[in-house]
PDB file of N, CA and C in Angstrom:
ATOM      1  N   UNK A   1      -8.621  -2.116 -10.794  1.00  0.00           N
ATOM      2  CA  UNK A   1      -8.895  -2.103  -9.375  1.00  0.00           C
ATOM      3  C   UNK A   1      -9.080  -3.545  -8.903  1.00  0.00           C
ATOM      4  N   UNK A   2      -8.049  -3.915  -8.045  1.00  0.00           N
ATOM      5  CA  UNK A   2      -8.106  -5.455  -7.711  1.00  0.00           C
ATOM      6  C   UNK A   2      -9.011  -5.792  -6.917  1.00  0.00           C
ATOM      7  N   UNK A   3      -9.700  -4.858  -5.969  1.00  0.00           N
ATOM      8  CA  UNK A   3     -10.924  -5.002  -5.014  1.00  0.00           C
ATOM      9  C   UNK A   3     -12.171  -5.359  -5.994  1.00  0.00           C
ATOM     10  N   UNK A   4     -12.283  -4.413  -7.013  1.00  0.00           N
ATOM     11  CA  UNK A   4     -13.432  -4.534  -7.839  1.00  0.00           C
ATOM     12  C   UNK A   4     -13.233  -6.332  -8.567  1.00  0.00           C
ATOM     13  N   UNK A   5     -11.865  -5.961  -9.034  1.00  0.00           N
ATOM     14  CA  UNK A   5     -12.392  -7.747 -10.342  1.00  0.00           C
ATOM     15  C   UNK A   5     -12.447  -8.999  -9.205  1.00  0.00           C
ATOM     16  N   UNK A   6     -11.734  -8.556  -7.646  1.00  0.00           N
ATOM     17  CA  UNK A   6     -11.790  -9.969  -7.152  1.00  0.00           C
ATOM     18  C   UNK A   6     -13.462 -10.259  -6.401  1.00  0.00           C
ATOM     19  N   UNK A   7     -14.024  -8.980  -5.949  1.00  0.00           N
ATOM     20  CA  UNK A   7     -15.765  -8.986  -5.942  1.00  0.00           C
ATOM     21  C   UNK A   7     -16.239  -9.724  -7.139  1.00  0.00           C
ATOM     22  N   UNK A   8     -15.866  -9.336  -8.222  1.00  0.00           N
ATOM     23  CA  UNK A   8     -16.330  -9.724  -9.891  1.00  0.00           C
ATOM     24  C   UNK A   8     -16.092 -10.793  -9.824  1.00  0.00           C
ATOM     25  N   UNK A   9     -15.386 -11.817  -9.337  1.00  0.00           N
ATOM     26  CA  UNK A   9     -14.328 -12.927  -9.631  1.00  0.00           C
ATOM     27  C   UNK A   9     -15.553 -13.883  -8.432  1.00  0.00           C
ATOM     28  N   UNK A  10     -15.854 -13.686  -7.271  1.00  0.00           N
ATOM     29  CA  UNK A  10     -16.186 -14.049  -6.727  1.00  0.00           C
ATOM     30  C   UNK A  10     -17.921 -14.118  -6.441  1.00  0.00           C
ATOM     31  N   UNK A  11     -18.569 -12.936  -6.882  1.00  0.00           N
ATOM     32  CA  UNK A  11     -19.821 -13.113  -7.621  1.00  0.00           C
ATOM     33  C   UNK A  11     -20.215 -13.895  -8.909  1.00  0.00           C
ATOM     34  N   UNK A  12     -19.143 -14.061 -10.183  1.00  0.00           N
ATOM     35  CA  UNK A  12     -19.074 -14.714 -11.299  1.00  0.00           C
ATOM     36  C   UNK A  12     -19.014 -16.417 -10.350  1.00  0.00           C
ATOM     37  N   UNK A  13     -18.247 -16.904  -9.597  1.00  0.00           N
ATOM     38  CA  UNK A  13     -18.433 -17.636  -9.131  1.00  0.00           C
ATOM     39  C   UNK A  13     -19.645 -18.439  -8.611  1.00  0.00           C
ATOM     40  N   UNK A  14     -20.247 -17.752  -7.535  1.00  0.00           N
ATOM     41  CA  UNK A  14     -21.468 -18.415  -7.293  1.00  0.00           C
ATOM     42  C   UNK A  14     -22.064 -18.076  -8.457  1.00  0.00           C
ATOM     43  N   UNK A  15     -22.492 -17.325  -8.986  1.00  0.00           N
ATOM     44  CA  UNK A  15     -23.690 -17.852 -10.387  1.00  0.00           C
ATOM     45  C   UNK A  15     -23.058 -18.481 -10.793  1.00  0.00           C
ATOM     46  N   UNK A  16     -22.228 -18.940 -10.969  1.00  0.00           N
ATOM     47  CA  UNK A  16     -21.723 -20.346 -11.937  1.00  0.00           C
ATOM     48  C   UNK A  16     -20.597 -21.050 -11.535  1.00  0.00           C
ATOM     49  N   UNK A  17     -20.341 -21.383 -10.954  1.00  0.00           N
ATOM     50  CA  UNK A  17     -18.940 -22.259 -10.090  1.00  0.00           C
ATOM     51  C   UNK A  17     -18.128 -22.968 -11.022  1.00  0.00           C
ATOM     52  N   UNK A  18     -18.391 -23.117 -12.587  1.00  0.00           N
ATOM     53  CA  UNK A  18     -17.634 -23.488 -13.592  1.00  0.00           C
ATOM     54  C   UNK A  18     -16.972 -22.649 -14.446  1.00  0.00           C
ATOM     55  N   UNK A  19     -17.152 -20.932 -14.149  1.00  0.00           N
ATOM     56  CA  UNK A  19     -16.600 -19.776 -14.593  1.00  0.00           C
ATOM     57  C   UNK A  19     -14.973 -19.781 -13.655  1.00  0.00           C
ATOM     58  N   UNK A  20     -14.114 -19.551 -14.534  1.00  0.00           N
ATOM     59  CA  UNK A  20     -12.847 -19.365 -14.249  1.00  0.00           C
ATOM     60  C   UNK A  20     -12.449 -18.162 -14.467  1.00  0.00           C
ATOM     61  N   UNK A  21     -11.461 -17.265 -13.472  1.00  0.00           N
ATOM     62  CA  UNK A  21     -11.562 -16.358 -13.597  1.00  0.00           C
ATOM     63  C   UNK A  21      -9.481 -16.231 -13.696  1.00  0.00           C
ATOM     64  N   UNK A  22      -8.649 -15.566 -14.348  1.00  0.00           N
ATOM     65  CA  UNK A  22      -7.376 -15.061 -14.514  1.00  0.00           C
ATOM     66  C   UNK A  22      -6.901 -13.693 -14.357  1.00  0.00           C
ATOM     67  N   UNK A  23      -6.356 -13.834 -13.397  1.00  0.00           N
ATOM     68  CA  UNK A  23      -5.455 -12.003 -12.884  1.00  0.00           C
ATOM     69  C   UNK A  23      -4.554 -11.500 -13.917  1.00  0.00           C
ATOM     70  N   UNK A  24      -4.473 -11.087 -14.472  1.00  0.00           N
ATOM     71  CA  UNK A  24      -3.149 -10.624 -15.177  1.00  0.00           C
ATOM     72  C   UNK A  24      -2.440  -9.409 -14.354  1.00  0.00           C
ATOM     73  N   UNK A  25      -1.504  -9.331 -13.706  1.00  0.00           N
ATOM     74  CA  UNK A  25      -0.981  -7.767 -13.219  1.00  0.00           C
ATOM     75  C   UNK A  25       0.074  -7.178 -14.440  1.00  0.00           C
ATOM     76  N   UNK A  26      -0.404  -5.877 -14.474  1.00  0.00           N
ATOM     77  CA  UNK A  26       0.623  -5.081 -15.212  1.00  0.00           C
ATOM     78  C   UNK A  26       1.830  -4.798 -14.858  1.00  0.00           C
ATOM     79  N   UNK A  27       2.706  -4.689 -15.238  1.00  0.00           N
ATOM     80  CA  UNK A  27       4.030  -3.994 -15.096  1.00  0.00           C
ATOM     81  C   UNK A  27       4.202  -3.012 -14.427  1.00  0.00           C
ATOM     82  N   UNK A  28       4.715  -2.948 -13.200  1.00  0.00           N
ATOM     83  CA  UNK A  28       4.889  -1.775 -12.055  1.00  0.00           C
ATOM     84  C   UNK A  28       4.732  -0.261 -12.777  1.00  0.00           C
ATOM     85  N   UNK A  29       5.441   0.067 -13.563  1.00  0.00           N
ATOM     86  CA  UNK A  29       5.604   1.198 -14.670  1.00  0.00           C
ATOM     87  C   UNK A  29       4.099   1.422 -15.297  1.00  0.00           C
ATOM     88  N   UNK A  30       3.134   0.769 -15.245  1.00  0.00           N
ATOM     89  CA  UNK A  30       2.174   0.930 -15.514  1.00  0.00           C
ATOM     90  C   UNK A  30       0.725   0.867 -14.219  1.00  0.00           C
ATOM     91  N   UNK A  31       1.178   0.742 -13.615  1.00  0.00           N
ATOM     92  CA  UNK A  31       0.130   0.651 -12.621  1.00  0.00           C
ATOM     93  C   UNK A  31      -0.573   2.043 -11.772  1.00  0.00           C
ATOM     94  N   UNK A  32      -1.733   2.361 -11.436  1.00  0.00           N
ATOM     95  CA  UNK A  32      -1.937   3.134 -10.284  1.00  0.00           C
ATOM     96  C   UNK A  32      -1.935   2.890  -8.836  1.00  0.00           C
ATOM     97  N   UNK A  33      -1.224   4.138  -8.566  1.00  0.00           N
ATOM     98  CA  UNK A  33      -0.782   4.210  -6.844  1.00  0.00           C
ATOM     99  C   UNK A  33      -1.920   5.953  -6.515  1.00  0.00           C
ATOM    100  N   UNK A  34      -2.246   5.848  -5.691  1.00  0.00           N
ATOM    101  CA  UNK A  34      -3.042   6.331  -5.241  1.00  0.00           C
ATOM    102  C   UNK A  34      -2.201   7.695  -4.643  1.00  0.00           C
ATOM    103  N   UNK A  35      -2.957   8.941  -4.529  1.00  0.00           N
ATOM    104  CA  UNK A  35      -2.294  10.094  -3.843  1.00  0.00           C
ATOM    105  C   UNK A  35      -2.600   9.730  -1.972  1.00  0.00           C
ATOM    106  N   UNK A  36      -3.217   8.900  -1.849  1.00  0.00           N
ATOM    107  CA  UNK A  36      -2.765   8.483  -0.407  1.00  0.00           C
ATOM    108  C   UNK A  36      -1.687   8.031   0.118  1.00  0.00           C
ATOM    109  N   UNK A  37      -1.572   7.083  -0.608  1.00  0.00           N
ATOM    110  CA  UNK A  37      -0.665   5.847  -0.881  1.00  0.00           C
ATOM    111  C   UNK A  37       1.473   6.888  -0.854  1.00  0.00           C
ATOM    112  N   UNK A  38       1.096   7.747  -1.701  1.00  0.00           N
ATOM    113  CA  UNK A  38       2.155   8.992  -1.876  1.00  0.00           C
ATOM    114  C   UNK A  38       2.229   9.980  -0.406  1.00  0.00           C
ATOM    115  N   UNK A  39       0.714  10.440   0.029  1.00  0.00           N
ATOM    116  CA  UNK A  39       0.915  11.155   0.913  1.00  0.00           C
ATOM    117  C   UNK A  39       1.458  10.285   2.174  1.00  0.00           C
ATOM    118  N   UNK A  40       1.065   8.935   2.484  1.00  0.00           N
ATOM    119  CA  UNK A  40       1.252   8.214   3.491  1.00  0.00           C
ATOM    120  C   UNK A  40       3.203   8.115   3.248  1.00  0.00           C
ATOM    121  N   UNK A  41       3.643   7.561   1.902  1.00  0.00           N
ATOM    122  CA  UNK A  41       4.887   7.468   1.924  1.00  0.00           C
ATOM    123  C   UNK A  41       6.259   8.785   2.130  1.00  0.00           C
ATOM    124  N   UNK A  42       5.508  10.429   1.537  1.00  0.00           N
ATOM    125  CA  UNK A  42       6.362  11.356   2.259  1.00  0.00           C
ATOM    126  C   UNK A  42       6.001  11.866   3.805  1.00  0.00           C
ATOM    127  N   UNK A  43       4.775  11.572   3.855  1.00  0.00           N
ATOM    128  CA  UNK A  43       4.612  11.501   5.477  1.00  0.00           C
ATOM    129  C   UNK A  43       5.286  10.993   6.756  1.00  0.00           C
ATOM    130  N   UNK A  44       5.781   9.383   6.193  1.00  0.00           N
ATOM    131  CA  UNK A  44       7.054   8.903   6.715  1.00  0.00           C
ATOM    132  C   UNK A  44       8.181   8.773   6.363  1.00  0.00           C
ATOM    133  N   UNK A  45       8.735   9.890   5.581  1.00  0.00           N
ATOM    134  CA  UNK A  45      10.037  10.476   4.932  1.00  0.00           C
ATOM    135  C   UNK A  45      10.234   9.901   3.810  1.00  0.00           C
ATOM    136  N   UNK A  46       9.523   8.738   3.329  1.00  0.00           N
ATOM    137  CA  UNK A  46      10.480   8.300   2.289  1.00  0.00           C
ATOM    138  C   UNK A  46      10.023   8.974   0.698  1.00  0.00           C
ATOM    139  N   UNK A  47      10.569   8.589   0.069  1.00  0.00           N
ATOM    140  CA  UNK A  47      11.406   8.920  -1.042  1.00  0.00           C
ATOM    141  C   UNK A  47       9.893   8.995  -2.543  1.00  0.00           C
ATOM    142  N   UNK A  48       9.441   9.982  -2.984  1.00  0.00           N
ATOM    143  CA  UNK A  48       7.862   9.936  -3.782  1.00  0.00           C
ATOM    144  C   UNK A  48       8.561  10.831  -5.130  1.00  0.00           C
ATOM    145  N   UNK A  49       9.732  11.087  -5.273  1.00  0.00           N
ATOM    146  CA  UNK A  49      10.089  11.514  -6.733  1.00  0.00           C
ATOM    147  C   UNK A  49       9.752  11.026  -7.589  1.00  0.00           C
ATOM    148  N   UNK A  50      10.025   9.630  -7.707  1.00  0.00           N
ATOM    149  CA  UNK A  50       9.611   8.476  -9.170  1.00  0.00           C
ATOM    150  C   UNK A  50       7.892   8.816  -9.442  1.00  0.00           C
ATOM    151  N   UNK A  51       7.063   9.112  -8.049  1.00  0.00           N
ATOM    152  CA  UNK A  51       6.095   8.768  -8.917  1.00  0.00           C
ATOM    153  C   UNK A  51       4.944  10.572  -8.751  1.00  0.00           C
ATOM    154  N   UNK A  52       5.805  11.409  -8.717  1.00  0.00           N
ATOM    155  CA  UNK A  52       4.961  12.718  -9.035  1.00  0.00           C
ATOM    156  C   UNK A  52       6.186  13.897  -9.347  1.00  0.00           C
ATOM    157  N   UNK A  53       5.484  14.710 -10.320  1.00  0.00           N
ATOM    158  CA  UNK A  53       6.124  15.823 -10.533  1.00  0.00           C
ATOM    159  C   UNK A  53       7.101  16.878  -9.602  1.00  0.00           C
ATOM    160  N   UNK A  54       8.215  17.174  -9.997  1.00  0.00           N
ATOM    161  CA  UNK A  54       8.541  18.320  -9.116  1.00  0.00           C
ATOM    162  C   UNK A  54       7.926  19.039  -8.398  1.00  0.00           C
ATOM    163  N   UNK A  55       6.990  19.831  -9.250  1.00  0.00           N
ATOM    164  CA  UNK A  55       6.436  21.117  -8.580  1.00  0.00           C
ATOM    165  C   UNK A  55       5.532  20.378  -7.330  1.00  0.00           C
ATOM    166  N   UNK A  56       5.354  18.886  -7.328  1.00  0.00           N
ATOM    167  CA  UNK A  56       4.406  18.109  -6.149  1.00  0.00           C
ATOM    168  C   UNK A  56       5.283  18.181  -5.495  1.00  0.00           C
ATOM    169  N   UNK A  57       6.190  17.463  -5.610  1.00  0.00           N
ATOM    170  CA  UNK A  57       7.245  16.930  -5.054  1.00  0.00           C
ATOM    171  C   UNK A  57       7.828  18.223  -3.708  1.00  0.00           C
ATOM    172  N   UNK A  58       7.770  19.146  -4.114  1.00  0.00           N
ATOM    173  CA  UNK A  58       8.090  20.511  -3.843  1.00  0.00           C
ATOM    174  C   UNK A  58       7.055  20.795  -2.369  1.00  0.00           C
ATOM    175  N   UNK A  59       5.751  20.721  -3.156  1.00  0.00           N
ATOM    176  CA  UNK A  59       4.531  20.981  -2.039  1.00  0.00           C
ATOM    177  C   UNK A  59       4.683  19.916  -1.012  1.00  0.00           C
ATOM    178  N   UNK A  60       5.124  18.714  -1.416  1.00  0.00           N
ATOM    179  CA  UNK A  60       4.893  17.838  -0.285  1.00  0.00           C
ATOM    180  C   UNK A  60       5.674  18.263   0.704  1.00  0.00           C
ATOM    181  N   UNK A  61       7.118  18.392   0.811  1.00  0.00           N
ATOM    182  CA  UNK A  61       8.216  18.831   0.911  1.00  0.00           C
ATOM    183  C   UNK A  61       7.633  19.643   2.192  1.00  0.00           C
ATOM    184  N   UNK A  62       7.074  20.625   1.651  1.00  0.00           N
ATOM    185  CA  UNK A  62       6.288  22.161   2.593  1.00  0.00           C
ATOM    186  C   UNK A  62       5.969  21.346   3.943  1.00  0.00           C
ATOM    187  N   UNK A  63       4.991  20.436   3.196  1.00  0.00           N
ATOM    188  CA  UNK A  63       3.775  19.833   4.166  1.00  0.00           C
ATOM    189  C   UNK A  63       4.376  18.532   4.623  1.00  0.00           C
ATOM    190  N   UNK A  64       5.577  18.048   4.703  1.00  0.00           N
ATOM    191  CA  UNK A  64       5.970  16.872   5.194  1.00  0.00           C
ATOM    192  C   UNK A  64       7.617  17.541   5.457  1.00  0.00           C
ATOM    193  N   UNK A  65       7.806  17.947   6.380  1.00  0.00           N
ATOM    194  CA  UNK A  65       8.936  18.094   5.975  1.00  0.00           C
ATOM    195  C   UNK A  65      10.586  17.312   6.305  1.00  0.00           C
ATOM    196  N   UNK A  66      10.105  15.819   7.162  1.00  0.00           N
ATOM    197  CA  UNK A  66      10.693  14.438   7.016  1.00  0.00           C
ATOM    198  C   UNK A  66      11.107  14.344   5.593  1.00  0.00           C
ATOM    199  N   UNK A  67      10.481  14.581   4.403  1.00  0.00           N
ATOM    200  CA  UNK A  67      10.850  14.329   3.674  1.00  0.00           C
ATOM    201  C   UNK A  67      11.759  15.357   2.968  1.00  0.00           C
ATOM    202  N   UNK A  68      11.857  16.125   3.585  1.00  0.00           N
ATOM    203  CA  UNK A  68      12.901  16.966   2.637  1.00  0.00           C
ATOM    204  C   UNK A  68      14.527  16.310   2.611  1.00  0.00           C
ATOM    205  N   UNK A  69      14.989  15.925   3.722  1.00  0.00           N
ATOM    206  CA  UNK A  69      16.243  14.882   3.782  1.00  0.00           C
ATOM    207  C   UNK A  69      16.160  13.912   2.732  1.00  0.00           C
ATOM    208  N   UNK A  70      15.314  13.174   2.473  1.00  0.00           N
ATOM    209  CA  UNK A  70      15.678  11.854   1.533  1.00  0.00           C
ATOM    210  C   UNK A  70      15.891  12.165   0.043  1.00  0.00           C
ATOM    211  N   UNK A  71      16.885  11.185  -0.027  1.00  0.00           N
ATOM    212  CA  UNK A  71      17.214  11.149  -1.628  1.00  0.00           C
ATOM    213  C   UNK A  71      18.381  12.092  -1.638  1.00  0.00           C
ATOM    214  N   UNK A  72      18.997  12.963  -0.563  1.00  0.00           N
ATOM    215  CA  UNK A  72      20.461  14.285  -1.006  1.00  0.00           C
ATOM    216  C   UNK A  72      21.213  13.039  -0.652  1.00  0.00           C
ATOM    217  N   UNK A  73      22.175  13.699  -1.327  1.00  0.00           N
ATOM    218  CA  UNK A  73      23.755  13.133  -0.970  1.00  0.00           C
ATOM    219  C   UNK A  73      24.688  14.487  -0.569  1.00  0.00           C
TER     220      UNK A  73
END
């Protein structure tokens, strides 16, 4: 959670202003995206296959239904 280590990053700071602190980000393929983050993106049609199951994929579908167009050919 980047909110949390950059609070961490920035409290470690003032107690000690000689503490250095390094981000590492993971590899997209590894990261968390939030079911907001998903609902916000089939909400405005686009495209949430890559990152949830069919049978979601399906429900969103119901409940968004902008998104049922994207991704056919």
């Amino acid at each position: 959670d980047f909110e949390y280590e950059f609070q961490m990053t920035s409290m470690n700071h003032k107690l000690n202003p000689q503490i250095e602190t390094i981000f590492m980000m993971t590899d997209e393929n590894n990261f968390y995206i939030s079911s907001q983050t998903v609902k916000e993106v089939a909400a405005l049609g686009g495209s949430v296959e890559e990152f949830v199951p069919r049978h979601v994929k399906e429900k969103l579908q119901k409940k968004y239904p902008a998104l049922s167009g994207v991704g056919k050919k």
